[in-house]
C-alpha atoms as a PDB file:
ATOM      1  CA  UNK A   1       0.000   0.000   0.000  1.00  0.00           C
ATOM      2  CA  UNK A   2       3.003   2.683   0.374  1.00  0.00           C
ATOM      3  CA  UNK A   3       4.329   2.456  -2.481  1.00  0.00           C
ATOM      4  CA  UNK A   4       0.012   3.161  -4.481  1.00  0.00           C
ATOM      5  CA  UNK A   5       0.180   6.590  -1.849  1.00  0.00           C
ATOM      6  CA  UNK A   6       3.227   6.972  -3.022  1.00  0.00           C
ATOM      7  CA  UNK A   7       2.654   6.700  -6.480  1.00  0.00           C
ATOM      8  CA  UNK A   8      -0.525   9.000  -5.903  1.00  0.00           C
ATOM      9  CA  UNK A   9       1.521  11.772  -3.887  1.00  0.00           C
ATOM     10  CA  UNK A  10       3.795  11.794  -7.196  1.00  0.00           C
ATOM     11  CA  UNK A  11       1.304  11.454 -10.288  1.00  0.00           C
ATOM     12  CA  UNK A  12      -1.982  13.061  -9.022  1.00  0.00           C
ATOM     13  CA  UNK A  13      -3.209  16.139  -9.280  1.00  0.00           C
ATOM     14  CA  UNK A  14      -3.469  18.791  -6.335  1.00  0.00           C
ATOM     15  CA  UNK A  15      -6.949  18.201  -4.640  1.00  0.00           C
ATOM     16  CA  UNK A  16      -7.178  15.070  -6.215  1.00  0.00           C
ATOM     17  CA  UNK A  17      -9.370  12.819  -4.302  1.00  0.00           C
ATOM     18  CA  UNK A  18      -9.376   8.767  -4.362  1.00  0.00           C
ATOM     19  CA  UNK A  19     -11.686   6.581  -3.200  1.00  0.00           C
ATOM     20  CA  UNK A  20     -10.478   3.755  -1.252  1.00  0.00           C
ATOM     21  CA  UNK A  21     -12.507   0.330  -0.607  1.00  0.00           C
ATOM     22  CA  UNK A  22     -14.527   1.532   2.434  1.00  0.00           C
ATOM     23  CA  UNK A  23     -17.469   3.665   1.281  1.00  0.00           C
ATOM     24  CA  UNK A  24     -16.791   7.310   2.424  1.00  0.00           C
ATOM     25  CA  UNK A  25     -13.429   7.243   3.152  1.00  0.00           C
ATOM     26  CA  UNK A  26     -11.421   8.782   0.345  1.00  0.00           C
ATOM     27  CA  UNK A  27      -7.507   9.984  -0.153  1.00  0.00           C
ATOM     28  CA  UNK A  28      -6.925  13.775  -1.224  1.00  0.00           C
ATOM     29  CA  UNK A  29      -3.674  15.105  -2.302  1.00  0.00           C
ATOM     30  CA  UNK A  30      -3.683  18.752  -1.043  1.00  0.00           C
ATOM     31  CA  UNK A  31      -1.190  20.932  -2.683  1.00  0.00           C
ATOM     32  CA  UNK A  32       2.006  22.142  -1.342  1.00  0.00           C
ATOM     33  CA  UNK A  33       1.818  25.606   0.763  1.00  0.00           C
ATOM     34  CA  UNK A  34       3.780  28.230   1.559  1.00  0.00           C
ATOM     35  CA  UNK A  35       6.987  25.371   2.093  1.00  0.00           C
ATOM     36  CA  UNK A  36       5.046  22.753   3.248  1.00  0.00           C
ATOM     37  CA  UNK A  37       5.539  20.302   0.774  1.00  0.00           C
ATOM     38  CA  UNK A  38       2.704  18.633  -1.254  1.00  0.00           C
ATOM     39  CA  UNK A  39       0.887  15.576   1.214  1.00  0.00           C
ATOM     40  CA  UNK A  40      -1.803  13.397   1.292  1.00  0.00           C
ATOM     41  CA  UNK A  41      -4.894  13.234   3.711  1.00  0.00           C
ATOM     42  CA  UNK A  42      -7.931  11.150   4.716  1.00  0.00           C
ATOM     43  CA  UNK A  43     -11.273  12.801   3.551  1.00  0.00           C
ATOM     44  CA  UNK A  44     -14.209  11.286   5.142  1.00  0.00           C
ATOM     45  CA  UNK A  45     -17.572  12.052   3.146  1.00  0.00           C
ATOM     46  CA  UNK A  46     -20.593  10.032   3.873  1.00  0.00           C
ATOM     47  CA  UNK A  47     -21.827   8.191   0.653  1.00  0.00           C
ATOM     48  CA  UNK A  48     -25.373   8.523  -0.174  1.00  0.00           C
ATOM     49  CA  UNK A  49     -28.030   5.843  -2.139  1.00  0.00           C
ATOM     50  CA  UNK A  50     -26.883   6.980  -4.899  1.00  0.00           C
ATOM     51  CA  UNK A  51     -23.424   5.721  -3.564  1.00  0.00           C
ATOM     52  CA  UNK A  52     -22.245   9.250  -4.481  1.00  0.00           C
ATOM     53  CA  UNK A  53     -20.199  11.432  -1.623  1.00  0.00           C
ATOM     54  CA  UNK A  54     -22.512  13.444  -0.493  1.00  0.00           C
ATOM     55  CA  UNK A  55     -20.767  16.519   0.069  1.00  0.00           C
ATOM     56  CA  UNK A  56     -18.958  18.579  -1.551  1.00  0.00           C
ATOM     57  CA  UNK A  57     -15.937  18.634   0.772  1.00  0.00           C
ATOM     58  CA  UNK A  58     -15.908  16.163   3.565  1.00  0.00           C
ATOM     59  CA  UNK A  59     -13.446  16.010   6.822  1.00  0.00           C
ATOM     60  CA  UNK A  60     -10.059  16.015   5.995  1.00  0.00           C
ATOM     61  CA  UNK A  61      -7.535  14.411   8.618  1.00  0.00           C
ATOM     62  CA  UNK A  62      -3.904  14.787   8.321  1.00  0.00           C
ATOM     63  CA  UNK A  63      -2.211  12.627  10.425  1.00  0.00           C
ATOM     64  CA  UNK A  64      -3.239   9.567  12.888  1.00  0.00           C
ATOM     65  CA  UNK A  65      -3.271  12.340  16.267  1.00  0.00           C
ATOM     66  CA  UNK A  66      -5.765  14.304  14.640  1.00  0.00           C
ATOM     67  CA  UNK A  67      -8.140  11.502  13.619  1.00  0.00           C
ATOM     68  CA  UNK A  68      -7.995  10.571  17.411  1.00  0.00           C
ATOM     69  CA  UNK A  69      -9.374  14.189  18.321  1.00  0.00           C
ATOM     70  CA  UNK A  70     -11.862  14.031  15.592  1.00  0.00           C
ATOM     71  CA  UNK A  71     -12.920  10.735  16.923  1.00  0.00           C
ATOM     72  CA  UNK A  72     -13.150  12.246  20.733  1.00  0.00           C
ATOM     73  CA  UNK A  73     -15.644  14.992  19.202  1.00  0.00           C
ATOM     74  CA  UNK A  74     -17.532  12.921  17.320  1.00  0.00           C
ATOM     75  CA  UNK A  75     -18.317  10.328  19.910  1.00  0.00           C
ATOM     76  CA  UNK A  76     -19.530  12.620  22.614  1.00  0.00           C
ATOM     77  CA  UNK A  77     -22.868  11.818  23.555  1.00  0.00           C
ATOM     78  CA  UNK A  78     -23.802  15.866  23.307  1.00  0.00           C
ATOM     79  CA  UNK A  79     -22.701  15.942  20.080  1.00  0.00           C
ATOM     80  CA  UNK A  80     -25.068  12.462  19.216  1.00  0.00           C
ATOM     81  CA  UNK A  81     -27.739  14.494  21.463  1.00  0.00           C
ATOM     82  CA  UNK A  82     -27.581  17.465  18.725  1.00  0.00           C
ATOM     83  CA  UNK A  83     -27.476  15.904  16.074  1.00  0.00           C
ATOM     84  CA  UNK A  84     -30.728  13.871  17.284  1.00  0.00           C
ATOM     85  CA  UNK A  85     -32.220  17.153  17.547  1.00  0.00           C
ATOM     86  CA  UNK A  86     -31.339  18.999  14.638  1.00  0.00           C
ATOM     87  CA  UNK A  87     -32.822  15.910  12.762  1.00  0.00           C
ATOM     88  CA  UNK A  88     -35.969  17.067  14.402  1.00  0.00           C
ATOM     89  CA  UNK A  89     -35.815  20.188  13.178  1.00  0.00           C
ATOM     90  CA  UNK A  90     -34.728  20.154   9.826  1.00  0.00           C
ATOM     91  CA  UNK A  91     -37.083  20.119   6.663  1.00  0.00           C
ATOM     92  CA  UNK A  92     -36.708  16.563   4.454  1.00  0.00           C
ATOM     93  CA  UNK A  93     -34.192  17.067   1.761  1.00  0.00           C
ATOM     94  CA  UNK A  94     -33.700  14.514  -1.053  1.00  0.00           C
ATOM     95  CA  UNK A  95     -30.428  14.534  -2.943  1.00  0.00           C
ATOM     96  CA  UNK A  96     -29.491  12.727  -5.711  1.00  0.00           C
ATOM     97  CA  UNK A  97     -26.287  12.589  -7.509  1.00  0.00           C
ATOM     98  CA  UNK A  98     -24.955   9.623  -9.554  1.00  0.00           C
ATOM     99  CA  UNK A  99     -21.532   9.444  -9.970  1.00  0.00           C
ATOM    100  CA  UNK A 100     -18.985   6.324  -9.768  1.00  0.00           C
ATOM    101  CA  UNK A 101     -15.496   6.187  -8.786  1.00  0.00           C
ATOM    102  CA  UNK A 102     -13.792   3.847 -11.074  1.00  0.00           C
ATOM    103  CA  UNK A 103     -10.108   3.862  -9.404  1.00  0.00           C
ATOM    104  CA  UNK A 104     -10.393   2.563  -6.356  1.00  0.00           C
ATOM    105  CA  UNK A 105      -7.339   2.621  -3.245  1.00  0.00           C
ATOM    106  CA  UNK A 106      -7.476  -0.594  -1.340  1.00  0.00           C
ATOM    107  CA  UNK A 107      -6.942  -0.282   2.219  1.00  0.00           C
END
């Protein structure tokens, strides 16, 4: 597997994103900025029935510490309370997109 994120740090384009074989994880090559050099990153973007992402931009993690803290936040049982309630709240939207990743990143 390090030498396919290698391969994808090298050849892909900046904000490239990859899916991988878990449905809503994907890989994103963000660009290099002002001297940090060019990396990869873990977007997670929920995938909807259409099996489309179903945002625009999910949450991008950049290293294992962070997805810890991420994790922390989005297991508190306040956040899981809100959310609850916000469902409550909030009109019905359907979305539909139908787009299909053909490249997939095992992982």
């Amino acid at each position: 597997m390090e030498e396919k994120l290698n391969q994808f740090l090298r050849e892909a384009k900046d904000w490239e994103r990859k899916a991988t074989n878990v449905p809503g994880v994907f890989l994103l090559k963000l660009p290099s900025f002002k001297g940090r050099a060019a990396s990869l990153a873990i977007e997670v973007n929920p995938i909807g029935a259409s099996g489309a992402a179903t945002k625009k931009r999910g949450v991008v993690v950049r290293s294992a510490n962070e997805l810890q803290e991420i994790n922390k936040l989005l297991s508190h049982p306040k956040l899981v309370e809100l959310a609850k309630r916000i469902d409550e709240v909030n009109p019905v939207k359907l979305v539909g997109a139908n787009t299909s990743e053909k490249d997939v990143l095992e992982i």
